[in-house]
C-alpha atoms as a PDB file:
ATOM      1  CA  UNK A   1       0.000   0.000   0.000  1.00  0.00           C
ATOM      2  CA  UNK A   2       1.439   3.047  -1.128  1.00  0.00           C
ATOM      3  CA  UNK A   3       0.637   6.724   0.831  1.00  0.00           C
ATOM      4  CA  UNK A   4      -1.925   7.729  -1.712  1.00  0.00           C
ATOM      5  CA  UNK A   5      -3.448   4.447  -1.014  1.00  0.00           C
ATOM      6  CA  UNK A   6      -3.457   5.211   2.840  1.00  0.00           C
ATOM      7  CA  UNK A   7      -4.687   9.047   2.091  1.00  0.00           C
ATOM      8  CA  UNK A   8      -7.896   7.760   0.404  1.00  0.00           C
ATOM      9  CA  UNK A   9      -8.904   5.325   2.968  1.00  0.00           C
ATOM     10  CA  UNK A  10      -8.432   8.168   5.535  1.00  0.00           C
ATOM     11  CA  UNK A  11     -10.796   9.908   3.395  1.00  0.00           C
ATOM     12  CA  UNK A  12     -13.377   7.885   2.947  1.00  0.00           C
ATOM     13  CA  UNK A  13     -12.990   7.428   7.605  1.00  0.00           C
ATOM     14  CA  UNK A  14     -13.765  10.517   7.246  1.00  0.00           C
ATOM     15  CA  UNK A  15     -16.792  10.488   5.070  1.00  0.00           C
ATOM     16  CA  UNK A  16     -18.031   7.020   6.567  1.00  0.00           C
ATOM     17  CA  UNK A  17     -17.917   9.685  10.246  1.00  0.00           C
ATOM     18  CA  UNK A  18     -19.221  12.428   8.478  1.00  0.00           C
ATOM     19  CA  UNK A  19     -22.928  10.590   7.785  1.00  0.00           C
ATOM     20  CA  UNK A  20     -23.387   8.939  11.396  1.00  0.00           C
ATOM     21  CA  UNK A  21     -25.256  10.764  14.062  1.00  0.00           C
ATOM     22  CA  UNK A  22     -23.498  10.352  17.398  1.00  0.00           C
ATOM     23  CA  UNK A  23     -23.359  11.894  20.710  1.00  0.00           C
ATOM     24  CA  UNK A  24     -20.472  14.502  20.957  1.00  0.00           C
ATOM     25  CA  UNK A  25     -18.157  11.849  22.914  1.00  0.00           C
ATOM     26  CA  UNK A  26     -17.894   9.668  20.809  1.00  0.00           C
ATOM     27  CA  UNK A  27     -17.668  11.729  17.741  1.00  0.00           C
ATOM     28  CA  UNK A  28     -14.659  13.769  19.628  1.00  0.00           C
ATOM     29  CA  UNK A  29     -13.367  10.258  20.299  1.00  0.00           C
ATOM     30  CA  UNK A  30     -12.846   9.276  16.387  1.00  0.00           C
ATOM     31  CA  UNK A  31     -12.605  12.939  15.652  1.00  0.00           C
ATOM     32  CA  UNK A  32      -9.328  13.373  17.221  1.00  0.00           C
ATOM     33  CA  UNK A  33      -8.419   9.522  15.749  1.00  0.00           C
ATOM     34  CA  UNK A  34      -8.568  10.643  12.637  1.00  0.00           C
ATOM     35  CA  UNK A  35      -6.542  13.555  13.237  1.00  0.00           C
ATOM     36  CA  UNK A  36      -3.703  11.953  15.197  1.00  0.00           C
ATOM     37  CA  UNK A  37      -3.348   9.820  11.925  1.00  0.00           C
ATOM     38  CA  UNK A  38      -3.785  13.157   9.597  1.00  0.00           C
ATOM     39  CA  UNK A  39      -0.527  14.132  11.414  1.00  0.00           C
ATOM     40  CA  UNK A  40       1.176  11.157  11.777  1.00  0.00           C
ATOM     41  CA  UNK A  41       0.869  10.644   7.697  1.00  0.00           C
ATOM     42  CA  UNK A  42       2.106  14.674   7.181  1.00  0.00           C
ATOM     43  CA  UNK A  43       5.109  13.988   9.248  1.00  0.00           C
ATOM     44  CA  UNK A  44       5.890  11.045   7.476  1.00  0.00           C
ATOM     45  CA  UNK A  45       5.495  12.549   4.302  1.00  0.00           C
ATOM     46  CA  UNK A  46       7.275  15.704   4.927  1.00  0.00           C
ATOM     47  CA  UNK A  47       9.418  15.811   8.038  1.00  0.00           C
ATOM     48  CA  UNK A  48      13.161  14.327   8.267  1.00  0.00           C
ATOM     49  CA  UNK A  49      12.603  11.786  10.494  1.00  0.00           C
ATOM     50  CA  UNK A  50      14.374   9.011   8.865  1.00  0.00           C
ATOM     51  CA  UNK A  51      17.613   8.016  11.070  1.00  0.00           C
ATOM     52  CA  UNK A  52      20.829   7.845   9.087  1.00  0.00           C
ATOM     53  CA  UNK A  53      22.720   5.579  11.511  1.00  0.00           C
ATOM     54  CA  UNK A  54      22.743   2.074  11.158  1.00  0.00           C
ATOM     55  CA  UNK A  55      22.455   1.881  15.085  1.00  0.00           C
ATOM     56  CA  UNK A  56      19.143   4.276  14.826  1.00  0.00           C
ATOM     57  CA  UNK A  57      17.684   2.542  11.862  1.00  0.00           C
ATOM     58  CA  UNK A  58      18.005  -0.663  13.902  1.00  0.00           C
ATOM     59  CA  UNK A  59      15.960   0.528  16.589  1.00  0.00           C
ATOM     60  CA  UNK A  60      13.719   2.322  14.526  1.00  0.00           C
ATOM     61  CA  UNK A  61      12.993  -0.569  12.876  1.00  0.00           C
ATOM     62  CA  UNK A  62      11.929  -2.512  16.087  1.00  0.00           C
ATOM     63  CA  UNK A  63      10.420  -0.375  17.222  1.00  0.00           C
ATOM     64  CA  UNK A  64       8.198   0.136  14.352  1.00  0.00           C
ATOM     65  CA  UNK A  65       7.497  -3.823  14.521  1.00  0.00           C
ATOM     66  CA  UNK A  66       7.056  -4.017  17.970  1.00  0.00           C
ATOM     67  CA  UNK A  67       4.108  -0.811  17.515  1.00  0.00           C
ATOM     68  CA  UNK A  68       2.891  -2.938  14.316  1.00  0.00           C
ATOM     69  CA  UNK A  69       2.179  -6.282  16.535  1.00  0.00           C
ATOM     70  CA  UNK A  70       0.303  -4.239  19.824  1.00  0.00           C
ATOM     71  CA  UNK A  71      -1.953  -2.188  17.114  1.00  0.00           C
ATOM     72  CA  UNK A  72      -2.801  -5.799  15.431  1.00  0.00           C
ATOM     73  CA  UNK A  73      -3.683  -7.450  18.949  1.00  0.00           C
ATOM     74  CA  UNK A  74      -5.563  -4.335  20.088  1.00  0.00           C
ATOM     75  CA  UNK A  75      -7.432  -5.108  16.620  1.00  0.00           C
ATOM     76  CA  UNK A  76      -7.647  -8.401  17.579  1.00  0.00           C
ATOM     77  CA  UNK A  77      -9.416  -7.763  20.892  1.00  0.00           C
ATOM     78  CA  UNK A  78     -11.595  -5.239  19.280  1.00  0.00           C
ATOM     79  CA  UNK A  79     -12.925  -7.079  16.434  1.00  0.00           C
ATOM     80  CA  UNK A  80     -15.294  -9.385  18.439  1.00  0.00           C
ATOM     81  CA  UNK A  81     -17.127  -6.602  20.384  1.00  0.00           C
ATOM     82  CA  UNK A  82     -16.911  -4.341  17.514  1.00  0.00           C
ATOM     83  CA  UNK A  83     -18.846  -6.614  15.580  1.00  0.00           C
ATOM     84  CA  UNK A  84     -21.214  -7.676  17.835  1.00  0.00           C
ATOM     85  CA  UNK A  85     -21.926  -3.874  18.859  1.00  0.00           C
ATOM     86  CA  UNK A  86     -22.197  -2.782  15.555  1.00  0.00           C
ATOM     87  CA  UNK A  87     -21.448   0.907  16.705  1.00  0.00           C
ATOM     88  CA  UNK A  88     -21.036   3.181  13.914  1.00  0.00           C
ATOM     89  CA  UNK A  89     -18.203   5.072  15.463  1.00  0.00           C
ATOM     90  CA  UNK A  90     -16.875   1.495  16.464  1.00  0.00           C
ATOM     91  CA  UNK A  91     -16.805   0.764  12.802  1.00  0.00           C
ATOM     92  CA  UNK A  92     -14.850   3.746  12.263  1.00  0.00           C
ATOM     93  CA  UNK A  93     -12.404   3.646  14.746  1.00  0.00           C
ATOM     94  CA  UNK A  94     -11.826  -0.414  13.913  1.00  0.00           C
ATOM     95  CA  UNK A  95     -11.160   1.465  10.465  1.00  0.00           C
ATOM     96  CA  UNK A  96      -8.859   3.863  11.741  1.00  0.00           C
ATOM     97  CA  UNK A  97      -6.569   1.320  13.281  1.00  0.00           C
ATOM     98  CA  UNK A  98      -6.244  -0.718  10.456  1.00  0.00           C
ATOM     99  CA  UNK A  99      -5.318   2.393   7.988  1.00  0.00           C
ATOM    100  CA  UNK A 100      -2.653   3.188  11.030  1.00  0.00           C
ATOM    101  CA  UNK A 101      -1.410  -0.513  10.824  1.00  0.00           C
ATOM    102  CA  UNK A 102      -1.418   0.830   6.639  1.00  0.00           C
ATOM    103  CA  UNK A 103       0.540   3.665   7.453  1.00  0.00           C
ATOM    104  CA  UNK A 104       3.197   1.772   9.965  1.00  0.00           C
ATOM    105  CA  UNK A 105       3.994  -1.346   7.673  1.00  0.00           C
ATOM    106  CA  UNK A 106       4.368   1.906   4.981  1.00  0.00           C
ATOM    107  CA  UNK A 107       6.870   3.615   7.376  1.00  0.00           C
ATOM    108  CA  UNK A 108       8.676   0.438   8.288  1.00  0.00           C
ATOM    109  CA  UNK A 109       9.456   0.037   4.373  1.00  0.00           C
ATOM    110  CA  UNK A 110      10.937   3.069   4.164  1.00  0.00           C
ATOM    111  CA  UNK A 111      13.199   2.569   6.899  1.00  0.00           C
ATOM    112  CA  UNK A 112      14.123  -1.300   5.916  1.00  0.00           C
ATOM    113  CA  UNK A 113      15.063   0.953   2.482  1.00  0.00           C
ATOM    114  CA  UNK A 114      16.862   3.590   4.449  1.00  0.00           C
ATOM    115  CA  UNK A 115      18.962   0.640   5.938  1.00  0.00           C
ATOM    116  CA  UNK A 116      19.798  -0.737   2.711  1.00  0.00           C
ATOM    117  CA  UNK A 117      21.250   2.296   1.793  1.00  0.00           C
ATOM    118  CA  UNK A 118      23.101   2.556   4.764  1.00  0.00           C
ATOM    119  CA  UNK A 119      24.494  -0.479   4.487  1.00  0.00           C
ATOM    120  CA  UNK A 120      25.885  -0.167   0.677  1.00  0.00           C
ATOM    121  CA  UNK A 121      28.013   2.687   1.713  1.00  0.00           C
ATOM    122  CA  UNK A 122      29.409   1.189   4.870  1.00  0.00           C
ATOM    123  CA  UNK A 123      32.945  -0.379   4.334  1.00  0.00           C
ATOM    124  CA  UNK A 124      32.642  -4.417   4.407  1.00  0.00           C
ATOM    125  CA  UNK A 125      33.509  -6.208   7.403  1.00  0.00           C
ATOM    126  CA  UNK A 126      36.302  -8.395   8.137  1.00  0.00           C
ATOM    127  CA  UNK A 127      36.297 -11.549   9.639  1.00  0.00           C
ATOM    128  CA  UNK A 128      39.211 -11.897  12.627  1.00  0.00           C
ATOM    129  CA  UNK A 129      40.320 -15.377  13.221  1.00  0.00           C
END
């Protein structure tokens, strides 16, 4: 999935929000979902936040796995009830988290790219015996 890919389905969140009536809770609830991942997408779109050592990229890269695998359990734990509530702000919250699960496996390709091109300039190793 590519970010124009991600922008739509944030989009059409947006629209799906847009035609339910709910009580102002929960529409501030997916309101400010939504947003968060508005400005999670701009910054990775536009800010430098790409580490350049191999040492950052590592952990970057973890870390971006590890935050992959807790959003997919919490989706996980929420499909059952969300389901079974049939909420319409449920529905779009449930589709929130699996555009920001989009957006994350997106980021973690550009750093896994990032790395690659660390690694091609870095001078090869050699082995001590």
């Amino acid at each position: 999935m590519d970010m124009l890919d991600i922008l739509d389905d944030v989009s059409s969140a947006k629209d799906e929000l847009a035609t339910l009536t709910l009580d102002p809770a929960r529409l501030i609830r997916c309101t400010i979902a939504i947003h968060d991942l508005e400005d999670t997408l701009h910054l990775i779109s536009t800010a430098a936040w790409i580490p350049r050592s191999p040492r950052e990229l590592h952990g970057a890269i973890l870390a971006t796995i590890q935050d992959i695998e807790y959003v997919e359990s919490l989706i996980m734990q929420a499909a059952g009830p969300m389901v079974e509530g049939n909420q319409g702000d449920e529905r779009v919250r449930f589709h929130v988290a699996l555009i920001t699960v989009a957006a994350m496996r997106y980021e973690l390709e550009i750093l896994f790219e990032a790395a690659a091109r660390v690694a091609k300039q870095m001078p090869p190793t050699k082995n001590v015996n």
